[in-house]
PDB file of N, CA and C in Angstrom:
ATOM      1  N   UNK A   1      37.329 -67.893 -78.034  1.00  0.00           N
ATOM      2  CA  UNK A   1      37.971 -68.644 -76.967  1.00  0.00           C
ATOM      3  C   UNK A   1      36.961 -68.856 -75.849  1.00  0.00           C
ATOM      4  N   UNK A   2      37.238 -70.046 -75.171  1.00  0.00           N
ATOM      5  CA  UNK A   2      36.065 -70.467 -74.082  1.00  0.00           C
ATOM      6  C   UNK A   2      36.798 -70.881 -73.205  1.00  0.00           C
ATOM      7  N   UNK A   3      36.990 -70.833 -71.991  1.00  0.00           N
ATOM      8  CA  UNK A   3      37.618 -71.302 -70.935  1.00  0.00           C
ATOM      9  C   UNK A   3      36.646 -71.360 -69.481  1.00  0.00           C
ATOM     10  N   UNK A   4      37.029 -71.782 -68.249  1.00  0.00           N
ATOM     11  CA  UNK A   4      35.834 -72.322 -67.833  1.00  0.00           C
ATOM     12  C   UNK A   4      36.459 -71.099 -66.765  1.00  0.00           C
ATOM     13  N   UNK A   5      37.481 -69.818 -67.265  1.00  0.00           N
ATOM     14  CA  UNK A   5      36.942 -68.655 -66.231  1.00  0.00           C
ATOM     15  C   UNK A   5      35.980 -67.196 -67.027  1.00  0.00           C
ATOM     16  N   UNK A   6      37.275 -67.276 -68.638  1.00  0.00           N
ATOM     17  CA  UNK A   6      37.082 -66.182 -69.468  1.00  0.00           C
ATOM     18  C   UNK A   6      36.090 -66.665 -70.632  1.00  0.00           C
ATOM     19  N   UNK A   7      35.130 -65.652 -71.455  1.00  0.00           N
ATOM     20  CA  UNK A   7      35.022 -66.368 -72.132  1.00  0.00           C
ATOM     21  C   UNK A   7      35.284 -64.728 -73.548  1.00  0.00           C
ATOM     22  N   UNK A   8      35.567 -64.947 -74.915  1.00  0.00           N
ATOM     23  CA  UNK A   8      36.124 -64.090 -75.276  1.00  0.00           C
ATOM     24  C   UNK A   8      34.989 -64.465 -76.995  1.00  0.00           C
ATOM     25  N   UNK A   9      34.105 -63.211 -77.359  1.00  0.00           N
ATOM     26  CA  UNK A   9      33.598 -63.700 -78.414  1.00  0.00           C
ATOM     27  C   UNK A   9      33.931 -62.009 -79.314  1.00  0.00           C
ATOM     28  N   UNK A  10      34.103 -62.658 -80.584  1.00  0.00           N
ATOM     29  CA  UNK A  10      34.204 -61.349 -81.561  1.00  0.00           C
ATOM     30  C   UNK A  10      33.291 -61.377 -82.794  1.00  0.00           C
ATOM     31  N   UNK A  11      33.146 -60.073 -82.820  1.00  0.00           N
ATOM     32  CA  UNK A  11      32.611 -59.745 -84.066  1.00  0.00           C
ATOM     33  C   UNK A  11      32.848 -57.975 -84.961  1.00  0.00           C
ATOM     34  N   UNK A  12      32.035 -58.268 -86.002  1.00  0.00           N
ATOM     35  CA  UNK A  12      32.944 -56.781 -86.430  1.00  0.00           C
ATOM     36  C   UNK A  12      31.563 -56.708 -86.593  1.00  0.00           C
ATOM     37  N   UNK A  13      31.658 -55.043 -86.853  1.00  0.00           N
ATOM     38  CA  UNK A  13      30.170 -53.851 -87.097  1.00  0.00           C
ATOM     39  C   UNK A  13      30.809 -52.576 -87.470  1.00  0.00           C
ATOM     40  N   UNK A  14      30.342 -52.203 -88.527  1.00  0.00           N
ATOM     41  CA  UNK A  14      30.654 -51.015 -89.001  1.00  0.00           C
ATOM     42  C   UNK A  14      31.965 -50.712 -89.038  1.00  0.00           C
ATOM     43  N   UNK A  15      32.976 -51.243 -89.520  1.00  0.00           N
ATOM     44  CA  UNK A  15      34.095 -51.701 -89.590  1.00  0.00           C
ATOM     45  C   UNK A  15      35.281 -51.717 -88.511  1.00  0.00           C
ATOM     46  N   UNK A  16      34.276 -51.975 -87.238  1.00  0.00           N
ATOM     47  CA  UNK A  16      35.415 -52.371 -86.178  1.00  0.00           C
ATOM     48  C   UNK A  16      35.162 -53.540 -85.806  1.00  0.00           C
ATOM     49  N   UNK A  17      36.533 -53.750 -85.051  1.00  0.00           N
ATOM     50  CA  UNK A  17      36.126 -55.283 -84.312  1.00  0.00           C
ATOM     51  C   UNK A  17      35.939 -54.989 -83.168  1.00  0.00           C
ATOM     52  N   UNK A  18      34.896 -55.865 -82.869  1.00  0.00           N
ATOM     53  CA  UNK A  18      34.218 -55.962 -81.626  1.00  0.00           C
ATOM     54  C   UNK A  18      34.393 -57.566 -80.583  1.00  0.00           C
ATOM     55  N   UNK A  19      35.350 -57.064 -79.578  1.00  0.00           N
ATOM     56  CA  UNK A  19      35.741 -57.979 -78.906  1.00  0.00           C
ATOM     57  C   UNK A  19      34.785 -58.448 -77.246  1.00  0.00           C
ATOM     58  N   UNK A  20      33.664 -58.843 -77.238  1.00  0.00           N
ATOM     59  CA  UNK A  20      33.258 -58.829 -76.065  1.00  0.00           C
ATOM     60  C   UNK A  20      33.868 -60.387 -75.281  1.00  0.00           C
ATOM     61  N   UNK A  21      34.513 -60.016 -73.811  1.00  0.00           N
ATOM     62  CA  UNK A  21      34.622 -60.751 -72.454  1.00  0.00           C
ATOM     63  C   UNK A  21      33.891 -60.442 -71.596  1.00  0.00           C
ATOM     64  N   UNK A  22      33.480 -61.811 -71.326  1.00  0.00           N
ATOM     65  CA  UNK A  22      33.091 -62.419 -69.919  1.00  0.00           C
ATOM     66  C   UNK A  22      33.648 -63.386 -68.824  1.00  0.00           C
ATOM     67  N   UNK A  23      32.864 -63.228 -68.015  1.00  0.00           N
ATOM     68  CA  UNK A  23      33.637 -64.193 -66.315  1.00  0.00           C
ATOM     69  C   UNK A  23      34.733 -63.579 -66.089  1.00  0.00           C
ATOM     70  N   UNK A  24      35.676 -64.787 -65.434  1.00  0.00           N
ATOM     71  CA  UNK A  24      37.378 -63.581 -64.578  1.00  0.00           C
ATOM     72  C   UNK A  24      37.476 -63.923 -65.185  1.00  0.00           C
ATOM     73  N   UNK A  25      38.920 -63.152 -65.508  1.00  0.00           N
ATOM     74  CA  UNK A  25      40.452 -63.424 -65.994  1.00  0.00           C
ATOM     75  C   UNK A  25      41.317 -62.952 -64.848  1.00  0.00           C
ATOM     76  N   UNK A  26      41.560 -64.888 -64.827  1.00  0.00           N
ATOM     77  CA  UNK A  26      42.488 -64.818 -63.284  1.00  0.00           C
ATOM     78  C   UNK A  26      43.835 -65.827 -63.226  1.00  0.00           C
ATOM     79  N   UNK A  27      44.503 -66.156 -62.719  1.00  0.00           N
ATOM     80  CA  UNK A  27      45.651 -67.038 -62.722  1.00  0.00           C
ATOM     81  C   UNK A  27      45.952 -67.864 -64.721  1.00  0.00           C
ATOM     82  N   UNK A  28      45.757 -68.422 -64.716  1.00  0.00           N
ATOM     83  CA  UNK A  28      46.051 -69.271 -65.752  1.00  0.00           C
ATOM     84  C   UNK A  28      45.349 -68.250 -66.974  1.00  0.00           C
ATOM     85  N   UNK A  29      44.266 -67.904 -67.037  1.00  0.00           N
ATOM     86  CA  UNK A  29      43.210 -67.717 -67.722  1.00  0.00           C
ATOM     87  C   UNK A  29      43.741 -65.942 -68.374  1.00  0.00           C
ATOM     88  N   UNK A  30      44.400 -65.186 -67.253  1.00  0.00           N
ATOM     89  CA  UNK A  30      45.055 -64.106 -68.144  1.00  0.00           C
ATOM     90  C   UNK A  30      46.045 -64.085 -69.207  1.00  0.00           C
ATOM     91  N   UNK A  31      46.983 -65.696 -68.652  1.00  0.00           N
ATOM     92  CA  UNK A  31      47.989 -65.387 -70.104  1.00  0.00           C
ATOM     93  C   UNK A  31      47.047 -65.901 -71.264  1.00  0.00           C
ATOM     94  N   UNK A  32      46.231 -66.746 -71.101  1.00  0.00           N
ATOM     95  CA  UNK A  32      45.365 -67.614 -72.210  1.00  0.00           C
ATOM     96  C   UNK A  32      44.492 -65.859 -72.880  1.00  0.00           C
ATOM     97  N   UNK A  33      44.130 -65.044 -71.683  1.00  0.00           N
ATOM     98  CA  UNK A  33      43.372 -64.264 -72.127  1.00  0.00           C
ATOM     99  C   UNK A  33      43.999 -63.273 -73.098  1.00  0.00           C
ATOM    100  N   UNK A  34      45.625 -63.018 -73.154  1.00  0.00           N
ATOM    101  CA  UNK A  34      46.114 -61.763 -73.470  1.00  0.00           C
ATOM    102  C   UNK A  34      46.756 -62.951 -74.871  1.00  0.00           C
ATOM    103  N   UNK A  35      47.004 -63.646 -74.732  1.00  0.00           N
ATOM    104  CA  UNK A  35      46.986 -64.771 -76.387  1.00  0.00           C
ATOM    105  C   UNK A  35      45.983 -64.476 -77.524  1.00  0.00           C
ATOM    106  N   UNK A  36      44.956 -64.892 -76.967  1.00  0.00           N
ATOM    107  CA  UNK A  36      43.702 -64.990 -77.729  1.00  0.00           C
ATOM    108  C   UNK A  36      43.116 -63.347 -77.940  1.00  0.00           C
ATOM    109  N   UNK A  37      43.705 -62.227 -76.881  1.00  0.00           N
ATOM    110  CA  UNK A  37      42.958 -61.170 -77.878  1.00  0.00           C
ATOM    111  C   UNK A  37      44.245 -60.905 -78.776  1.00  0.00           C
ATOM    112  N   UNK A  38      45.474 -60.979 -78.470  1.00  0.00           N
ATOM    113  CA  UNK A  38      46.605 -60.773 -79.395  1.00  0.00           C
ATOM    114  C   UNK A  38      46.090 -61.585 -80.827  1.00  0.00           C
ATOM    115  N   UNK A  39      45.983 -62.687 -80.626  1.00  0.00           N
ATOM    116  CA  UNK A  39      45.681 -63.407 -81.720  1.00  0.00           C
ATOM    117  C   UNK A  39      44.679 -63.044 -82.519  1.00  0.00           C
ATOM    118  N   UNK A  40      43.331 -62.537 -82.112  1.00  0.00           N
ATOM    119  CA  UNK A  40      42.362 -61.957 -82.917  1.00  0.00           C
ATOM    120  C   UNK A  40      43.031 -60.641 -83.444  1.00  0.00           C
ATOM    121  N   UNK A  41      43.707 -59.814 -82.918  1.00  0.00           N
ATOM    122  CA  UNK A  41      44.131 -58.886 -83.476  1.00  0.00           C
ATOM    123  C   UNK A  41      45.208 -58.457 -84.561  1.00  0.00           C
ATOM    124  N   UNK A  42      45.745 -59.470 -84.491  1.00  0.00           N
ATOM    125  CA  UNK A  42      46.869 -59.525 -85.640  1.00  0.00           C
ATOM    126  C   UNK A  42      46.485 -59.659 -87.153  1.00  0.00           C
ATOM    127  N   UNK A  43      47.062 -58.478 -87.609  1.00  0.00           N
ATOM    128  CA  UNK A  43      47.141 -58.140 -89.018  1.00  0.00           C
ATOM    129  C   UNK A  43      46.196 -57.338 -89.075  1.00  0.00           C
ATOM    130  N   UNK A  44      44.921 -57.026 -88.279  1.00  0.00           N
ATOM    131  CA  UNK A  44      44.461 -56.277 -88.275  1.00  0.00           C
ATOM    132  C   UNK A  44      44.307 -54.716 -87.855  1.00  0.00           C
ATOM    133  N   UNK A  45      44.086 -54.035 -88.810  1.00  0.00           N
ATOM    134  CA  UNK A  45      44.495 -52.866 -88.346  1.00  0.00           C
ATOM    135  C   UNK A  45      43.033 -51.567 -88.914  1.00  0.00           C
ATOM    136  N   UNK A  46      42.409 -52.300 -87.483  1.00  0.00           N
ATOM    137  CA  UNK A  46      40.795 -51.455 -87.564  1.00  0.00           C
ATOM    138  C   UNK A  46      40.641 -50.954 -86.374  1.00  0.00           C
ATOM    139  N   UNK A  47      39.560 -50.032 -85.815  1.00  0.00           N
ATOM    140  CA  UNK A  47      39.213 -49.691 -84.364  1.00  0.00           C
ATOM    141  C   UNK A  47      38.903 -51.084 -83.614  1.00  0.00           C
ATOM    142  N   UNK A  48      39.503 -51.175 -82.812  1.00  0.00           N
ATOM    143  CA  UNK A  48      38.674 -52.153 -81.705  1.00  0.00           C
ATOM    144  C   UNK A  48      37.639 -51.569 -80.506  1.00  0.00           C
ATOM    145  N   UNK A  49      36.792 -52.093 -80.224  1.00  0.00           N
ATOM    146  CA  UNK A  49      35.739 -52.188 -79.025  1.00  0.00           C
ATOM    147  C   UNK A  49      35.938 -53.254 -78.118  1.00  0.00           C
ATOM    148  N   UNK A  50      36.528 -53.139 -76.676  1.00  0.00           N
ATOM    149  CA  UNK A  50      36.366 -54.378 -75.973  1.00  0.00           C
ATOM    150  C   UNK A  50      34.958 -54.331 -75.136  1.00  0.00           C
ATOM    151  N   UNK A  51      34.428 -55.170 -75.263  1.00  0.00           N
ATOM    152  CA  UNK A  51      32.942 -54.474 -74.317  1.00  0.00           C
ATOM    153  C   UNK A  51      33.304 -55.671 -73.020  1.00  0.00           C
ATOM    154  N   UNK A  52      33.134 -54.924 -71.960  1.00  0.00           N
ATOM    155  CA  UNK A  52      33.525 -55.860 -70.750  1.00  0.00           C
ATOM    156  C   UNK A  52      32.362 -56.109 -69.851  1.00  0.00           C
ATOM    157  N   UNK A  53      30.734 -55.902 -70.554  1.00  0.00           N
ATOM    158  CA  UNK A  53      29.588 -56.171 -69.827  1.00  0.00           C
ATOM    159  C   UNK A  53      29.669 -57.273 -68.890  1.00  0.00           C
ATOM    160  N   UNK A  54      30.114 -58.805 -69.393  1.00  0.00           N
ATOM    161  CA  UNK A  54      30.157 -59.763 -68.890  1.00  0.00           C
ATOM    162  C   UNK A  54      31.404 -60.247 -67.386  1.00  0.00           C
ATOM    163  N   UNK A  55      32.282 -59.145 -67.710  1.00  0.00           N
ATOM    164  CA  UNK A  55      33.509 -59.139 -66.962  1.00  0.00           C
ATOM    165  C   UNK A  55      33.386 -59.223 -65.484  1.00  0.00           C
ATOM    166  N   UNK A  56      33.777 -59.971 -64.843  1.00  0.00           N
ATOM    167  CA  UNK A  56      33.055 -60.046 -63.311  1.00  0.00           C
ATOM    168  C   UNK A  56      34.325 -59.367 -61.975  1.00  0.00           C
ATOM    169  N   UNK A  57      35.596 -60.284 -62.723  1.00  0.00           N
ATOM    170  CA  UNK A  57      37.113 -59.940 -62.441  1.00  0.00           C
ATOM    171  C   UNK A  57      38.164 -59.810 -63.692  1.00  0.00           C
ATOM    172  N   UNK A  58      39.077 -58.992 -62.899  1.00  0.00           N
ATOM    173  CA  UNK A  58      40.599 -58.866 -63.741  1.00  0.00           C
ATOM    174  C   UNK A  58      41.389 -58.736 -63.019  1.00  0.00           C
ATOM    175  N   UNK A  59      42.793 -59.949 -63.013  1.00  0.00           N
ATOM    176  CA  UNK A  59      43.635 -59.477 -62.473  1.00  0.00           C
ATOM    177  C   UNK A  59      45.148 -58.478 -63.420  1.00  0.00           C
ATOM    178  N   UNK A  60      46.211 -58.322 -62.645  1.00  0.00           N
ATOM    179  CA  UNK A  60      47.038 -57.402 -63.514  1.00  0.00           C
ATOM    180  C   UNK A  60      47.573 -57.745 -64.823  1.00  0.00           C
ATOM    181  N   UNK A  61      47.399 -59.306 -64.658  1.00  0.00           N
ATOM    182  CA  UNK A  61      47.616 -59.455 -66.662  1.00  0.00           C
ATOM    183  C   UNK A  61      46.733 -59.860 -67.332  1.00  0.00           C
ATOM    184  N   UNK A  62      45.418 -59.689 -66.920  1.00  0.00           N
ATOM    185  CA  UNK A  62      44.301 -59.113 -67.883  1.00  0.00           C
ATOM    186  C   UNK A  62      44.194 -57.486 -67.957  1.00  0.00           C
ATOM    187  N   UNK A  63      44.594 -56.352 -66.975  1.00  0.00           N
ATOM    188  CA  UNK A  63      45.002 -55.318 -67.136  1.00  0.00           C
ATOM    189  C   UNK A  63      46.070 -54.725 -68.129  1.00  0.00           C
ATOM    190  N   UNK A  64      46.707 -55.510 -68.426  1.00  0.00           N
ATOM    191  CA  UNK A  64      48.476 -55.843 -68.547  1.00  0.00           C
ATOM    192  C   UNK A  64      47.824 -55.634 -70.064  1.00  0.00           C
ATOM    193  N   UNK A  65      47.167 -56.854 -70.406  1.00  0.00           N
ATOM    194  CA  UNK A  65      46.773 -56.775 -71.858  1.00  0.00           C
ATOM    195  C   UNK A  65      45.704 -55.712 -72.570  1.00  0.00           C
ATOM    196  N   UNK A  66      45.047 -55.401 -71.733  1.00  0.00           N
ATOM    197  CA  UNK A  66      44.120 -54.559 -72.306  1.00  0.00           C
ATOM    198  C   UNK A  66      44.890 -53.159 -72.246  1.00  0.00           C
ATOM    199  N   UNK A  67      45.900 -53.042 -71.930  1.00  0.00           N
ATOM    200  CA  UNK A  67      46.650 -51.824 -72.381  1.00  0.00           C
ATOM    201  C   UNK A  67      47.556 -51.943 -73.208  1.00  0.00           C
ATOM    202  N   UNK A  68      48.082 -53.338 -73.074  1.00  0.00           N
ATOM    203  CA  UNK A  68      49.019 -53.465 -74.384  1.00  0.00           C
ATOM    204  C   UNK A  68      48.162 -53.327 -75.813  1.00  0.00           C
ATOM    205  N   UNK A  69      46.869 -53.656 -75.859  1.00  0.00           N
ATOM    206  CA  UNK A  69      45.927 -53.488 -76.792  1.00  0.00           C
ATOM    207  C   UNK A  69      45.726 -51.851 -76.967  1.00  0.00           C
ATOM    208  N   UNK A  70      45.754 -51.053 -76.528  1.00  0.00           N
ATOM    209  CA  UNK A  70      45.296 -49.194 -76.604  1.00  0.00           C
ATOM    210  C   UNK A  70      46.595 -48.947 -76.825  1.00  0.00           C
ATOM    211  N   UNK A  71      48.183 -49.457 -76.436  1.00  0.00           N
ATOM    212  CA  UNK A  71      48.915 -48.799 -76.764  1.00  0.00           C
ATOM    213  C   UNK A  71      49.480 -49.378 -78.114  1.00  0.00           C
ATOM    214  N   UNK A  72      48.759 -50.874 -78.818  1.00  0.00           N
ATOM    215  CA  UNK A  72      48.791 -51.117 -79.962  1.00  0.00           C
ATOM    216  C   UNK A  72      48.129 -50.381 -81.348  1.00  0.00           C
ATOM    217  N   UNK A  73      47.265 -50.201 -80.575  1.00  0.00           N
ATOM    218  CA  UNK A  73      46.519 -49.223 -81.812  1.00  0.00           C
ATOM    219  C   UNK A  73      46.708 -48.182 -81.617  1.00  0.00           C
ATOM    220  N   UNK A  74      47.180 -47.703 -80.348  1.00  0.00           N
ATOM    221  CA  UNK A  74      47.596 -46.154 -80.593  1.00  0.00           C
ATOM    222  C   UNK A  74      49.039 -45.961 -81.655  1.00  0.00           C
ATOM    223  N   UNK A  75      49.641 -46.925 -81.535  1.00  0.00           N
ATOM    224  CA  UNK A  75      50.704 -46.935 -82.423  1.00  0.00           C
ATOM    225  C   UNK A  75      50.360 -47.384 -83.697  1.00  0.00           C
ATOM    226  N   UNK A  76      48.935 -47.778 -84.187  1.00  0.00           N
ATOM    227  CA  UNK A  76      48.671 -48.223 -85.328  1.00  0.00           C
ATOM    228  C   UNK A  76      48.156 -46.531 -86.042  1.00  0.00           C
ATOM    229  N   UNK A  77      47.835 -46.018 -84.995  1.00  0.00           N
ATOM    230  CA  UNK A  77      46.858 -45.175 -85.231  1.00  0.00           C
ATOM    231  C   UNK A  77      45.870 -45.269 -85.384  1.00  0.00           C
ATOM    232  N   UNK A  78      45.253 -46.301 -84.768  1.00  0.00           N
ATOM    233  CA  UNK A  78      43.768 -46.545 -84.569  1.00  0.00           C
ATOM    234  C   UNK A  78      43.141 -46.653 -83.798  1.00  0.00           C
ATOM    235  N   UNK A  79      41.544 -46.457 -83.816  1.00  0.00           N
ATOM    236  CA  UNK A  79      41.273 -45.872 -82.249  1.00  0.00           C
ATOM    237  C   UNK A  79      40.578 -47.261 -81.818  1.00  0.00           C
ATOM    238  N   UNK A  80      40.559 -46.761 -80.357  1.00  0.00           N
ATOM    239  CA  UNK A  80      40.113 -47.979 -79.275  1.00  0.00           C
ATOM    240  C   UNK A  80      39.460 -47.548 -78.256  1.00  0.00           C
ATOM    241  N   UNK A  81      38.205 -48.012 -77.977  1.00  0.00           N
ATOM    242  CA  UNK A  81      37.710 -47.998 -76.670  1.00  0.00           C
ATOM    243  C   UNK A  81      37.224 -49.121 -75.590  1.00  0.00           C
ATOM    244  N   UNK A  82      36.656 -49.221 -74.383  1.00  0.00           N
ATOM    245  CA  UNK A  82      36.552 -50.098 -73.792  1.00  0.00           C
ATOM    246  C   UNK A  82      35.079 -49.826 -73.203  1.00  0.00           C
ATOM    247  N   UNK A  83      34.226 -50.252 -73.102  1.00  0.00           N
ATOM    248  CA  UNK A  83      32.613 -49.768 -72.577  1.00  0.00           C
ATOM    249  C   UNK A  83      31.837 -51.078 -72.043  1.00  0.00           C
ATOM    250  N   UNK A  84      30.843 -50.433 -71.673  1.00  0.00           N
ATOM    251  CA  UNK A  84      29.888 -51.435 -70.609  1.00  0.00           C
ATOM    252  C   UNK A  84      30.853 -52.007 -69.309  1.00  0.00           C
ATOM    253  N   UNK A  85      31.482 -51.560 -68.757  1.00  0.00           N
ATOM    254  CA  UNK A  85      31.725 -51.904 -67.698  1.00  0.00           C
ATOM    255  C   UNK A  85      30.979 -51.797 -66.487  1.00  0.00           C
ATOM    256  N   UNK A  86      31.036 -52.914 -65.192  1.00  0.00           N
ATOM    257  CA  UNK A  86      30.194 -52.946 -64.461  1.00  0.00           C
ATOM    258  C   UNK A  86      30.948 -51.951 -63.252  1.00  0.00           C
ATOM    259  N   UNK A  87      30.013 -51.407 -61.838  1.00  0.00           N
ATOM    260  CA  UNK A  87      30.638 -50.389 -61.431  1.00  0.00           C
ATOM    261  C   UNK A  87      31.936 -51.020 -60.594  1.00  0.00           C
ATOM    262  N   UNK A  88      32.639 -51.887 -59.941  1.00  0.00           N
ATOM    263  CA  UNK A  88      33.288 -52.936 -59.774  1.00  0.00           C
ATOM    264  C   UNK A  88      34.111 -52.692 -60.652  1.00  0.00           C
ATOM    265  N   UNK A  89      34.371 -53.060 -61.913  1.00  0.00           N
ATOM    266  CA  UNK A  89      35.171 -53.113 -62.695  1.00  0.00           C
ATOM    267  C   UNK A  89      35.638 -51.370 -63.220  1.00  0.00           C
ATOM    268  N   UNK A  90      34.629 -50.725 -62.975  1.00  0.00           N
ATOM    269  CA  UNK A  90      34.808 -49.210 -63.579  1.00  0.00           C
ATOM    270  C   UNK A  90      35.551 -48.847 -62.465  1.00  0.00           C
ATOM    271  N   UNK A  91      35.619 -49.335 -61.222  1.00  0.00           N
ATOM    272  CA  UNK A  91      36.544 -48.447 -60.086  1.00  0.00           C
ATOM    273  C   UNK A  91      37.613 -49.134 -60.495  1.00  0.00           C
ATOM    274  N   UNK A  92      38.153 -50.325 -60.835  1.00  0.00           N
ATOM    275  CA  UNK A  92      39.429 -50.855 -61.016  1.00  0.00           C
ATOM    276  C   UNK A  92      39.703 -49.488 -62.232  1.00  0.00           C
ATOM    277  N   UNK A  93      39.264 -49.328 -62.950  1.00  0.00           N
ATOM    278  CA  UNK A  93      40.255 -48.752 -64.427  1.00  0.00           C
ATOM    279  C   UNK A  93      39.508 -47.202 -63.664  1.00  0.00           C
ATOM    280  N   UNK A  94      39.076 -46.829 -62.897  1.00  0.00           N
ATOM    281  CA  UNK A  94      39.731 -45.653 -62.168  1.00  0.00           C
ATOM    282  C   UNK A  94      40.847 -45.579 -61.268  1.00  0.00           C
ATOM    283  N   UNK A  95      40.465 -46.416 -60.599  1.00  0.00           N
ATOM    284  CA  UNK A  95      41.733 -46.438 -59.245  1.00  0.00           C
ATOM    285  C   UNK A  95      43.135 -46.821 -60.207  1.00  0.00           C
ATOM    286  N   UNK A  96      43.348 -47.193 -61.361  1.00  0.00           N
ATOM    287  CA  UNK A  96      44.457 -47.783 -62.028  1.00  0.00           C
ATOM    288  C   UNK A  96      44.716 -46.405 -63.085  1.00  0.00           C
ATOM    289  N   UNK A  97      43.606 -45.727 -63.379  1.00  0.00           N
ATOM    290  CA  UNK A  97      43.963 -44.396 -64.357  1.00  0.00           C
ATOM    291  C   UNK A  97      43.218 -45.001 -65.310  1.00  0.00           C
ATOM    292  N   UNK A  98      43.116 -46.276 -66.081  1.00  0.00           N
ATOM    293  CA  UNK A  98      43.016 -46.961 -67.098  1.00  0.00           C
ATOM    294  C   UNK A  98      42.165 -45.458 -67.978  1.00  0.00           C
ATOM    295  N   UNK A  99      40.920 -44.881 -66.720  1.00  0.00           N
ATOM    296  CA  UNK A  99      40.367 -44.112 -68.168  1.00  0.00           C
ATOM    297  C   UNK A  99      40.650 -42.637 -68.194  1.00  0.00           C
ATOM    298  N   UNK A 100      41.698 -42.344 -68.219  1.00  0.00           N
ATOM    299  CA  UNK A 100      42.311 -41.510 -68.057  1.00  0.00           C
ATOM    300  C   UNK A 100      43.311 -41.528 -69.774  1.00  0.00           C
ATOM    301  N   UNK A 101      43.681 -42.763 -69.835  1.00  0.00           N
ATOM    302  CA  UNK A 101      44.650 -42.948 -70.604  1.00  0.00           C
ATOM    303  C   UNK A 101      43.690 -44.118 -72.120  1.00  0.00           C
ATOM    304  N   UNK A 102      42.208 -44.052 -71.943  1.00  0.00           N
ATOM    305  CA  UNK A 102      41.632 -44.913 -73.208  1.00  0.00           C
ATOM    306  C   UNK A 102      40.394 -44.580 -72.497  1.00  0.00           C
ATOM    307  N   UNK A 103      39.452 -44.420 -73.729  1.00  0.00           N
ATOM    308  CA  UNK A 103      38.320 -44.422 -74.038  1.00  0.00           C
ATOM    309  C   UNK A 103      37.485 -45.469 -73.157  1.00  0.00           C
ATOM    310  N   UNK A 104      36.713 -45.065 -72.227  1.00  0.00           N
ATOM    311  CA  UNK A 104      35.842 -45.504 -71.556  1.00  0.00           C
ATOM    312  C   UNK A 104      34.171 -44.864 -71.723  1.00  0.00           C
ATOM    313  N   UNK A 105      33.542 -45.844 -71.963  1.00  0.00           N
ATOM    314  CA  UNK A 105      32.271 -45.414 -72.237  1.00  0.00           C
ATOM    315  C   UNK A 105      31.309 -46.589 -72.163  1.00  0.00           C
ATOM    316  N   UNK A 106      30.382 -46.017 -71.655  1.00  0.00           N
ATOM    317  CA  UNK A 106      29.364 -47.030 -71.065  1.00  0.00           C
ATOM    318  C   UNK A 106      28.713 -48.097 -72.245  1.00  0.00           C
ATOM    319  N   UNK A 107      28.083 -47.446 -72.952  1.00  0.00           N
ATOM    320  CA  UNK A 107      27.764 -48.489 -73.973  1.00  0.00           C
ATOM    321  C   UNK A 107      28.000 -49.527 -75.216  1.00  0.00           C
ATOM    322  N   UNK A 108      27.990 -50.176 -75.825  1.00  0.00           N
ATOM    323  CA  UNK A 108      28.582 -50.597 -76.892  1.00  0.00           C
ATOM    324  C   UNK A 108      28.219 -49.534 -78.116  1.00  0.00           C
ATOM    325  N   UNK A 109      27.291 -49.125 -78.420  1.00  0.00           N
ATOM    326  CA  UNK A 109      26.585 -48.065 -79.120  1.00  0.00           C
ATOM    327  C   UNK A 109      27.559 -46.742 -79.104  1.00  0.00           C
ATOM    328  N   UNK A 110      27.850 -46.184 -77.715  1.00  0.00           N
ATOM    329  CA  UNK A 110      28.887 -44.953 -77.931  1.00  0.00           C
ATOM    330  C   UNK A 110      30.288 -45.566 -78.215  1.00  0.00           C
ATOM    331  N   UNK A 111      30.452 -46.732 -77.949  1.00  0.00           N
ATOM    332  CA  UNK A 111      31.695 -47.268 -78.224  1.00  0.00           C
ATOM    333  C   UNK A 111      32.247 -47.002 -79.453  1.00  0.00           C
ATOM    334  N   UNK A 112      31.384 -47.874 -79.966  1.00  0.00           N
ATOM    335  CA  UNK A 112      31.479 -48.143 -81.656  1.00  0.00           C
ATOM    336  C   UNK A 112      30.955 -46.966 -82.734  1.00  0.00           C
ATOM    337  N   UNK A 113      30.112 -45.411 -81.659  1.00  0.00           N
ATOM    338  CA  UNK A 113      30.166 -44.761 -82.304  1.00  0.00           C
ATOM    339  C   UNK A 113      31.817 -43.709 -82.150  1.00  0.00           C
ATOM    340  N   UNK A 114      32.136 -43.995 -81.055  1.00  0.00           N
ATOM    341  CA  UNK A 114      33.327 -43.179 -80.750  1.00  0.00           C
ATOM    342  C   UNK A 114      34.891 -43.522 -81.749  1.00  0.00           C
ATOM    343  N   UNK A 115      34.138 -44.997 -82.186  1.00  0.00           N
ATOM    344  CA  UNK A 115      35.806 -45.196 -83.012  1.00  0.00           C
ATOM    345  C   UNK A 115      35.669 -45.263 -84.490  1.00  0.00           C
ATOM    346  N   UNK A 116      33.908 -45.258 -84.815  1.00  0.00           N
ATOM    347  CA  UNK A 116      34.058 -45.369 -86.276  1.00  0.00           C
ATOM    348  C   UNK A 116      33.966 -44.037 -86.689  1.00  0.00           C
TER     349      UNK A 116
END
């Protein structure tokens, strides 16, 4: 998905999928954003990685979704983490708990070693 706030690219490695976003996800662009990772995710039932290197903003329903995503696979029973976040974005998913309650880790490397 490409949009002229979010931009959303996937790939798999070592048998997870690997979801990296960039730019905001802001007004219009969060419901488009929480579509399109729903949509990559369906039927699938592997670890995900969201890597949020590129992520600049999020508002609460790009929050909204990226937990509906951890509490999807937690109910799949599959694991999930979220990494490379910038420090900006790492105080949002502190000040919110976010990593309290999902896998936060800096790199894509511990990411994807943490879920395979």
């Amino acid at each position: 998905m490409s949009h002229s706030e979010v931009k959303i690219e996937v790939d798999q490695l070592k048998g997870a999928l690997i979801i990296s976003i960039s730019g905001e996800i802001k007004g219009l662009s969060g419901r488009e954003f929480h579509n399109a990772i729903f949509q990559e995710i369906q039927g699938q039932e592997v670890p995900i990685v969201l890597d949020l290197k590129g992520l600049t903003y999020i508002n609460s329903t790009g929050l909204r979704s990226i937990l509906l995503v951890a509490k999807r696979q937690q109910d799949i029973k599959s694991k999930f983490a979220v990494c490379s976040l910038s420090k900006p974005m790492r105080e949002i998913f502190e000040i919110t708990c976010f990593d309290r309650i999902m896998s936060v880790l800096h790199s894509r490397s511990e990411a994807i070693e943490a879920v395979t």
